[in-house]
Structure formats: C-alpha cells, structure tokens
PDB file of N, CA and C in Angstrom:
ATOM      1  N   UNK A   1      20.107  -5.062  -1.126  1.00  0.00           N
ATOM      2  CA  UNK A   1      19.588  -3.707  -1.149  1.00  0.00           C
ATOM      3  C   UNK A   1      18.318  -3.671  -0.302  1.00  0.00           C
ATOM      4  N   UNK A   2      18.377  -2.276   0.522  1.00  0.00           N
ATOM      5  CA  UNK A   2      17.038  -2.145   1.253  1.00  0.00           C
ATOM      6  C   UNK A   2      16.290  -1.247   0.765  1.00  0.00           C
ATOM      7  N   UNK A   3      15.085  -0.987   0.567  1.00  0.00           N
ATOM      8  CA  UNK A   3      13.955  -0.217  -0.152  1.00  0.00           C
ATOM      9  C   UNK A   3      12.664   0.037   0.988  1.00  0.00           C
ATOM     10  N   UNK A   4      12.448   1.611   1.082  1.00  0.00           N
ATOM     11  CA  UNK A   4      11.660   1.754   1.864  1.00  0.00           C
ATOM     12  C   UNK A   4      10.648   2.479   1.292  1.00  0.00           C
ATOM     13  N   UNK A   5       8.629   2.147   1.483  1.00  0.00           N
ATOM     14  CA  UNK A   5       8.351   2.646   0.474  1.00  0.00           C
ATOM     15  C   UNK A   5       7.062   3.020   1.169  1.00  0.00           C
ATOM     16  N   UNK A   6       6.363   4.554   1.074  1.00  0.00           N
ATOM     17  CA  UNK A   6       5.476   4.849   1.908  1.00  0.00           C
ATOM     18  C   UNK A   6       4.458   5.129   0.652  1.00  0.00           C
ATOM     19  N   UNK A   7       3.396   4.987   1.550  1.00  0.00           N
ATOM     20  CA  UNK A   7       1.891   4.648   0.620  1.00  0.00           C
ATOM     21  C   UNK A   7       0.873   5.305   1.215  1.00  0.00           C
ATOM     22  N   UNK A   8       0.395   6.415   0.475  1.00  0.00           N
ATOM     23  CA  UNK A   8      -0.904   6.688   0.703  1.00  0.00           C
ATOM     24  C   UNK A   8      -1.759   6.467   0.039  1.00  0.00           C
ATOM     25  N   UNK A   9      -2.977   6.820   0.594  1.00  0.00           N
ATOM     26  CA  UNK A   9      -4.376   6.241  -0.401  1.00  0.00           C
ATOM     27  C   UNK A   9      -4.806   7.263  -1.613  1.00  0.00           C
ATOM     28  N   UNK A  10      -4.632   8.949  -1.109  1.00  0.00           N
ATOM     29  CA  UNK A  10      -4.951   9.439  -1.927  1.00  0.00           C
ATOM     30  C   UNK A  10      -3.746   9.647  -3.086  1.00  0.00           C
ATOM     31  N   UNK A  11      -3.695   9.582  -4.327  1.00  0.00           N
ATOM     32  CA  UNK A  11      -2.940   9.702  -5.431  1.00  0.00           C
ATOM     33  C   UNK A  11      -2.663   8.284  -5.761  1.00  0.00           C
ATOM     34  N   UNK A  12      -3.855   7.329  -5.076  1.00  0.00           N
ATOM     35  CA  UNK A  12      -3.494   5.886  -5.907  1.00  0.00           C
ATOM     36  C   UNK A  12      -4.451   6.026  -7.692  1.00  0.00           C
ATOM     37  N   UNK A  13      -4.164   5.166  -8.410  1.00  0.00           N
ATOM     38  CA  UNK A  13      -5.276   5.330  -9.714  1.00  0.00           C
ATOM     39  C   UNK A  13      -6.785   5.451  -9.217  1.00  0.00           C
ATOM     40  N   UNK A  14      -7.366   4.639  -8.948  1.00  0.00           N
ATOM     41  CA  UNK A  14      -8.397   4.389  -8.508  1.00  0.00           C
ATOM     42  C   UNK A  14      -9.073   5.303  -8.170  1.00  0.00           C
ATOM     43  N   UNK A  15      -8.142   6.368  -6.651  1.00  0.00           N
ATOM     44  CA  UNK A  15      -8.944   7.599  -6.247  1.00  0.00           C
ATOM     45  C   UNK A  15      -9.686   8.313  -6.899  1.00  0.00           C
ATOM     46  N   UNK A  16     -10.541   8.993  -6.817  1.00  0.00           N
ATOM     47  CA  UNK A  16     -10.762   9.993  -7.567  1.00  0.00           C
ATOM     48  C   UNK A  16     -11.986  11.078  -6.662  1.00  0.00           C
ATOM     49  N   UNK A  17     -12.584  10.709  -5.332  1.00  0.00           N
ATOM     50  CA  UNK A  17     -13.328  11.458  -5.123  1.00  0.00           C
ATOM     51  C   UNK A  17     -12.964  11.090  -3.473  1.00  0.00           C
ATOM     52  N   UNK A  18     -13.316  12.379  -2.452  1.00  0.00           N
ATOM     53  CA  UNK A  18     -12.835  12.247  -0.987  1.00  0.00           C
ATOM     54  C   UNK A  18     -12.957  11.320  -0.064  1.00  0.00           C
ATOM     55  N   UNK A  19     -14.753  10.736  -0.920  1.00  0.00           N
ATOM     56  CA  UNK A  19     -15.408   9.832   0.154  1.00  0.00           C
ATOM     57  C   UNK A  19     -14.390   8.410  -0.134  1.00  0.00           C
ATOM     58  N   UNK A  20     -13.653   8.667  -1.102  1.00  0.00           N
ATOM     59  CA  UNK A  20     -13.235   6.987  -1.102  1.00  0.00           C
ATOM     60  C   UNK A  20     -12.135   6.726  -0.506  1.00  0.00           C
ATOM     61  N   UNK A  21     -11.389   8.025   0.530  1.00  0.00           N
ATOM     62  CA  UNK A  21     -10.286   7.902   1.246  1.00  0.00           C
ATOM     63  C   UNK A  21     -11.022   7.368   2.703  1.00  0.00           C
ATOM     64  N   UNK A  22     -12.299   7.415   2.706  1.00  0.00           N
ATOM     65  CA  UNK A  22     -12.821   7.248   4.382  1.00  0.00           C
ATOM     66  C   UNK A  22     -13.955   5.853   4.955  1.00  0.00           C
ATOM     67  N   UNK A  23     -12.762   5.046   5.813  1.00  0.00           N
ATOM     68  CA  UNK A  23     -13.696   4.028   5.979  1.00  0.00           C
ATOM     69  C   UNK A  23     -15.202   3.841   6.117  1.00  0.00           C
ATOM     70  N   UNK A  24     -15.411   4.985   6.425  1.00  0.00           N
ATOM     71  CA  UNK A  24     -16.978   4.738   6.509  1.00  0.00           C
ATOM     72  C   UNK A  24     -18.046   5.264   5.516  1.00  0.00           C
ATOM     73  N   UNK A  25     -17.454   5.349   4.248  1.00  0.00           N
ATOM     74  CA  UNK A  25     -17.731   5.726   3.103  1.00  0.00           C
ATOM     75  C   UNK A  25     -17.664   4.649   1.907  1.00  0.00           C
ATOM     76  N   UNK A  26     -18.775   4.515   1.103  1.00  0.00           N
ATOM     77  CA  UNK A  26     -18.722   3.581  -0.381  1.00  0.00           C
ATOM     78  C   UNK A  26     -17.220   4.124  -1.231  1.00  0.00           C
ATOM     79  N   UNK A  27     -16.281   2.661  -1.081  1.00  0.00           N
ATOM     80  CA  UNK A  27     -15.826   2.992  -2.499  1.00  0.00           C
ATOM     81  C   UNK A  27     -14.416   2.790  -1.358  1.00  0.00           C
ATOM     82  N   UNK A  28     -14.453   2.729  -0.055  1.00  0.00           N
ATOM     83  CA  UNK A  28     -13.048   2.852   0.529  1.00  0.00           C
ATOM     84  C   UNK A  28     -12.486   1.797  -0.048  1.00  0.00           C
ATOM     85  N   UNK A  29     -12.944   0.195   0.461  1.00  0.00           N
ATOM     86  CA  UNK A  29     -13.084  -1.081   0.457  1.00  0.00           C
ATOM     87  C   UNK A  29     -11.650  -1.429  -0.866  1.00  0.00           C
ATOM     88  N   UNK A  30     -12.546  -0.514  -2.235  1.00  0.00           N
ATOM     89  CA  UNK A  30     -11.829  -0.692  -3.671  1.00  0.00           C
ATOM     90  C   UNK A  30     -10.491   0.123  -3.464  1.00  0.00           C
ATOM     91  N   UNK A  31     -10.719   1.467  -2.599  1.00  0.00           N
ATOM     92  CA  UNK A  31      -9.559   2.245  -2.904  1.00  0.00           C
ATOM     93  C   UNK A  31      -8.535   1.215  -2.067  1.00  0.00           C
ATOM     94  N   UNK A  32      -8.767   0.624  -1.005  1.00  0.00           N
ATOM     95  CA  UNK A  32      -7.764   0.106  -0.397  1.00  0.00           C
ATOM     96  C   UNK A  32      -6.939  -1.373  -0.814  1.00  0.00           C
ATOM     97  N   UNK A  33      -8.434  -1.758  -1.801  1.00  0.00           N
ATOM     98  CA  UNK A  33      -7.161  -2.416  -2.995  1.00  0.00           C
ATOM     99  C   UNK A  33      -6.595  -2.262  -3.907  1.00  0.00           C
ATOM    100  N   UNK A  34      -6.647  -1.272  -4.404  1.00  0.00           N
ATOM    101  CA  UNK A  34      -6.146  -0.662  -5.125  1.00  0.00           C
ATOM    102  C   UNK A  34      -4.561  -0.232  -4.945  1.00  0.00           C
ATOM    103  N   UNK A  35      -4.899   0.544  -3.465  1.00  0.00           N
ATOM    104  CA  UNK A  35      -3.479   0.721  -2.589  1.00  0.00           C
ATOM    105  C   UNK A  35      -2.629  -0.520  -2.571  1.00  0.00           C
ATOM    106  N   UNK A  36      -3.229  -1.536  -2.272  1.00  0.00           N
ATOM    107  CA  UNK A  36      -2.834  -2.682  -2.076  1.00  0.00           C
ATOM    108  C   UNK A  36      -1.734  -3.528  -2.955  1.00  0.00           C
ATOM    109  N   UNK A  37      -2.619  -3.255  -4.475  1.00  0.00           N
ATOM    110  CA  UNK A  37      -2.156  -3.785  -5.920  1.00  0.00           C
ATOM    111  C   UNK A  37      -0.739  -2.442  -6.050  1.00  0.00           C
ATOM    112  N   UNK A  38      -1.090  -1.197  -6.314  1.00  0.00           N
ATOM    113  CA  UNK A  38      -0.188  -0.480  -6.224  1.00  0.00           C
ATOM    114  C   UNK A  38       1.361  -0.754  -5.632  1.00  0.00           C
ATOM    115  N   UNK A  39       1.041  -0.813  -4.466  1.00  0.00           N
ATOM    116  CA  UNK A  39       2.394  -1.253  -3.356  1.00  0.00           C
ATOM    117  C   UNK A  39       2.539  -2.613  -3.864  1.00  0.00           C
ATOM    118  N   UNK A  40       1.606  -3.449  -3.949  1.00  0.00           N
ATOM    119  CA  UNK A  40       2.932  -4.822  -4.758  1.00  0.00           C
ATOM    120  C   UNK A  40       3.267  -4.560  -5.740  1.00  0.00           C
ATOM    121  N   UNK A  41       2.876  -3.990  -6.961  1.00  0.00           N
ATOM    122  CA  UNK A  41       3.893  -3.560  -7.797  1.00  0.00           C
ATOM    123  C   UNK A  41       5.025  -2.510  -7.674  1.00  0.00           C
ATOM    124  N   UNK A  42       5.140  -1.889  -6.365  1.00  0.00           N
ATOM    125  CA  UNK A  42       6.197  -1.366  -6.280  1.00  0.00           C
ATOM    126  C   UNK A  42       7.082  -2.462  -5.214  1.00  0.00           C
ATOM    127  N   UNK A  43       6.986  -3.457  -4.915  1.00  0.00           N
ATOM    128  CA  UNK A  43       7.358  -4.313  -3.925  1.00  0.00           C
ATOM    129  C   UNK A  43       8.430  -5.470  -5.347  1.00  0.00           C
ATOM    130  N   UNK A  44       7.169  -5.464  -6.367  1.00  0.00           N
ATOM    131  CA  UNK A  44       7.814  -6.546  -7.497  1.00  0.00           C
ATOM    132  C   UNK A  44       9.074  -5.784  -8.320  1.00  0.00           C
ATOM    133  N   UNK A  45       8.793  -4.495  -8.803  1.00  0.00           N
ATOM    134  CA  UNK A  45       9.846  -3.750  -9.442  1.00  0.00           C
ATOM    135  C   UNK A  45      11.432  -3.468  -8.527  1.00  0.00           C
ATOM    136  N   UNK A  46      10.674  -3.201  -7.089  1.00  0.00           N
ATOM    137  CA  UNK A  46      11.918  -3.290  -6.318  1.00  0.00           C
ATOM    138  C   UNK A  46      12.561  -4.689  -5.972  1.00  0.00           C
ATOM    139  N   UNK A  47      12.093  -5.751  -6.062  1.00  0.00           N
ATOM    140  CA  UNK A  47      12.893  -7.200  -5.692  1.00  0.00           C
ATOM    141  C   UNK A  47      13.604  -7.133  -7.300  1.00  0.00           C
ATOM    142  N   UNK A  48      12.872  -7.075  -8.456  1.00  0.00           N
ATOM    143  CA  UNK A  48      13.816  -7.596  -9.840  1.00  0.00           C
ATOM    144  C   UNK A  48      14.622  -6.598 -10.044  1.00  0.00           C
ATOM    145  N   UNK A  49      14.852  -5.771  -9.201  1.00  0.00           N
ATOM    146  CA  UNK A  49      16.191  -4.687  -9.265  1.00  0.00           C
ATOM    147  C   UNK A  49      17.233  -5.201  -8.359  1.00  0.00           C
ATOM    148  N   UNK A  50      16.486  -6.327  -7.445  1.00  0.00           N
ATOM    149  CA  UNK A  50      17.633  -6.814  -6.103  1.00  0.00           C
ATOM    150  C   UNK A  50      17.294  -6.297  -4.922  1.00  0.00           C
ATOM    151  N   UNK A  51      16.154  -6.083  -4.187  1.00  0.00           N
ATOM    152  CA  UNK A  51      15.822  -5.592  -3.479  1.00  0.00           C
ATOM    153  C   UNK A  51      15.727  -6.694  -2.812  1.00  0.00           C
ATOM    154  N   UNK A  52      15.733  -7.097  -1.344  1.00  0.00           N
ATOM    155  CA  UNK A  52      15.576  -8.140  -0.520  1.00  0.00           C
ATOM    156  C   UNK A  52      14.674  -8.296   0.453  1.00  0.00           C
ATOM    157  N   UNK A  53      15.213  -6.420   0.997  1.00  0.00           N
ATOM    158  CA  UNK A  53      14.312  -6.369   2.328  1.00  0.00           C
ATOM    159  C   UNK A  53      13.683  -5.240   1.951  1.00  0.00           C
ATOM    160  N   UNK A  54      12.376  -5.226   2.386  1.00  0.00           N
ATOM    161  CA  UNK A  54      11.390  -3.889   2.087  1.00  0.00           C
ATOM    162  C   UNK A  54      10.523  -3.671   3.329  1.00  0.00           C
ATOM    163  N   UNK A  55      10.536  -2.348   3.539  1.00  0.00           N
ATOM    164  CA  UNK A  55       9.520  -1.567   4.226  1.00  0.00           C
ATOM    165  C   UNK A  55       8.955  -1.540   4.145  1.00  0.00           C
ATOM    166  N   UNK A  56       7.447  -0.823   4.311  1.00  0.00           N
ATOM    167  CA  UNK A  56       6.293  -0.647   3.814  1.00  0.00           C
ATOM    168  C   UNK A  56       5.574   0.266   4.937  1.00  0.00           C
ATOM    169  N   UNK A  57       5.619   1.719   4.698  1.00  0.00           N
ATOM    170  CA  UNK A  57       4.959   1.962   5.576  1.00  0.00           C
ATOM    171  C   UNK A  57       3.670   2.510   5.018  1.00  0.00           C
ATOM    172  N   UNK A  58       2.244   1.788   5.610  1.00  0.00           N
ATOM    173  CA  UNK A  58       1.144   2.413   5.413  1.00  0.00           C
ATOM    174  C   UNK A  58       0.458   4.127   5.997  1.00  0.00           C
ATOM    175  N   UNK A  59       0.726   4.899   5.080  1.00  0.00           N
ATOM    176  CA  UNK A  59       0.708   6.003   5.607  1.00  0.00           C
ATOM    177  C   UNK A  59      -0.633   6.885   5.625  1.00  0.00           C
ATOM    178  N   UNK A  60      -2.084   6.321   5.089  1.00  0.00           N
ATOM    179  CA  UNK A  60      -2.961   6.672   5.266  1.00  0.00           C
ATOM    180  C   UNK A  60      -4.016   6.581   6.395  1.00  0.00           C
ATOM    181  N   UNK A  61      -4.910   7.251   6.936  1.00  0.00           N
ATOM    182  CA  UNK A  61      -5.502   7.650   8.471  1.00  0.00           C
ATOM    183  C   UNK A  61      -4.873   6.868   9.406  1.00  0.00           C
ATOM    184  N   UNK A  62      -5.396   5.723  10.030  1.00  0.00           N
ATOM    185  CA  UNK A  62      -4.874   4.868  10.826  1.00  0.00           C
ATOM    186  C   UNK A  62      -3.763   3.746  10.590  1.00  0.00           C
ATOM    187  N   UNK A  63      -3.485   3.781   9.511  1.00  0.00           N
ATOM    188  CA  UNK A  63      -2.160   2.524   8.408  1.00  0.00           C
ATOM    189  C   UNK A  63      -3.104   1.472   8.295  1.00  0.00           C
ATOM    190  N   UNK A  64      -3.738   1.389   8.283  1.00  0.00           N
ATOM    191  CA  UNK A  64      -4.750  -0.005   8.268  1.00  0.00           C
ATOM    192  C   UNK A  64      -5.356  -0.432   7.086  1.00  0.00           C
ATOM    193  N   UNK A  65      -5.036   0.050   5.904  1.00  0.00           N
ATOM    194  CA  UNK A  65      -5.215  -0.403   4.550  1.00  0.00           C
ATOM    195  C   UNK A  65      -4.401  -0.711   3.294  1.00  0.00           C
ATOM    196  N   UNK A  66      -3.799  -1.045   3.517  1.00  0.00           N
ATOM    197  CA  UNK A  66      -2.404  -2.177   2.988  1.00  0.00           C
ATOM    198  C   UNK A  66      -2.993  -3.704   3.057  1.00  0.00           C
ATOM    199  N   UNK A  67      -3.247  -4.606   2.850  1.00  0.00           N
ATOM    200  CA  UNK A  67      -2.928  -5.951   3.006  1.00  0.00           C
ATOM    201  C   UNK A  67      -2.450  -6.797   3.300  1.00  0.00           C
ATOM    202  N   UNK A  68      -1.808  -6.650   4.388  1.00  0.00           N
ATOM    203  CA  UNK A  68      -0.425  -7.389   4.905  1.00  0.00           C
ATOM    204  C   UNK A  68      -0.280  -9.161   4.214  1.00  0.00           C
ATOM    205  N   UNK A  69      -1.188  -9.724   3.890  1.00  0.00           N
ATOM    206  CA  UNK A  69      -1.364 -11.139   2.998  1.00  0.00           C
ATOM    207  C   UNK A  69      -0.916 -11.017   1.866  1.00  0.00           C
ATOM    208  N   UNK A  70      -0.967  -9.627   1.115  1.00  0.00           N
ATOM    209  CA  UNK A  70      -0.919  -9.810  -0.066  1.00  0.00           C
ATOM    210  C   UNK A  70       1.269  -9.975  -0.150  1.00  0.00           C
ATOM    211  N   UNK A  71       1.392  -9.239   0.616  1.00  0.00           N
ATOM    212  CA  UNK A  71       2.582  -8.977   0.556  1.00  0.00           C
ATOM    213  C   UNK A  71       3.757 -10.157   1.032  1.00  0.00           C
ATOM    214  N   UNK A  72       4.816  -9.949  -0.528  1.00  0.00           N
ATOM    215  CA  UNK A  72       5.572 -11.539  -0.040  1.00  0.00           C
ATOM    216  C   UNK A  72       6.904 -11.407   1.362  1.00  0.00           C
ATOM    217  N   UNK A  73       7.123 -12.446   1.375  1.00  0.00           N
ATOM    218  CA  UNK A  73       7.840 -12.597   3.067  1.00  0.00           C
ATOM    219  C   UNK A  73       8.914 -11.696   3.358  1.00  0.00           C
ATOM    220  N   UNK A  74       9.916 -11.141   1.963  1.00  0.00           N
ATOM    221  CA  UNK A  74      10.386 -10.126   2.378  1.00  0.00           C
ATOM    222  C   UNK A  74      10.258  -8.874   2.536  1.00  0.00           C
ATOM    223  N   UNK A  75       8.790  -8.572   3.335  1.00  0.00           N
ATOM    224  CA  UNK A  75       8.613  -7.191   3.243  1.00  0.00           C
ATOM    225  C   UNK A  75       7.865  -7.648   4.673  1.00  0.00           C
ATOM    226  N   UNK A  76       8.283  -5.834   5.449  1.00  0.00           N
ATOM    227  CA  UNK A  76       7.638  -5.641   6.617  1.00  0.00           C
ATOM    228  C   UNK A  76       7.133  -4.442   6.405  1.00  0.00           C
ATOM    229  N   UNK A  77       5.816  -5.071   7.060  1.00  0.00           N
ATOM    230  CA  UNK A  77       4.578  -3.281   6.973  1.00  0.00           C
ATOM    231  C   UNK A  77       5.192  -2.285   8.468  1.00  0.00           C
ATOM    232  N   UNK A  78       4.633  -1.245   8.231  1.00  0.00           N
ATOM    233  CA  UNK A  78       4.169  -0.358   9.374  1.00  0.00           C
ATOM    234  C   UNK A  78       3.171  -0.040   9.590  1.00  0.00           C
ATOM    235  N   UNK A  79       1.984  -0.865  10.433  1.00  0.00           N
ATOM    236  CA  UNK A  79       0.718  -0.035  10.064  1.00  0.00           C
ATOM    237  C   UNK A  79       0.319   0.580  11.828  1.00  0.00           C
ATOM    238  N   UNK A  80      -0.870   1.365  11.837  1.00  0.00           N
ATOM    239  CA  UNK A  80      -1.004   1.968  13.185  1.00  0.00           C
ATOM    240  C   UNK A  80      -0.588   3.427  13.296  1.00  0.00           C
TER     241      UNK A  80
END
C-alpha cells in the first residue's frame, strides 16, 4: 500500500499563535517539531496498517520544516 500525506504547520497541536508559523519568529523552531513528531505518527499508524511506501509532502512556506532524519527509509519527503 501507498500513502500520501501532506503537512502543514498551522493546525499542528502545538500551534497556537501566527508568530509560530514564521521562521523568523520565537516559537517556529518548536512548531516545526512538533510538525515533525506529528507526521511520524502519521508515518507509524500508516506502516502498522501495511503501508510501505510513503510520501510526505511538506506543505508549509518554503517545505523546509519536516525533518527529513527523523523519518524512516520508507518514506520520501517533498520539500521546496
């Protein structure tokens, strides 16, 4: 099974105020791990269903806040 799964920053838990969607603002740093933790647990729920290959597209300002480390070998990001 293939699973494709797009991620933004705002409507992660964590969010809660504008400045923390913007790199050059206190509080991005957390939101973007947050994003981070988020998407592997949707990365873990989709493999113990049988998921193999996964997407990942980072869909907030530039895609550049995802973790690409955190994420295990069967998954490919989109960031940019």
């Amino acid at each position: 099974m293939k699973v494709f799964i797009s991620a933004d920053i705002e409507g992660t838990a964590f969010t809660t105020y504008w400045d923390e969607t913007e790199k050059t603002k206190p509080g991005y740093d957390l939101a973007c791990r947050e994003m981070t933790q988020e998407v592997l647990a949707a990365v873990r729920g989709a493999m113990a269903a049988g998921a193999r290959e996964i997407v990942i597209n980072d869909a907030h300002d530039y895609g550049t806040n995802i973790d690409p480390f955190e994420l295990p070998a069967c998954c490919e990001i989109i960031r940019g």
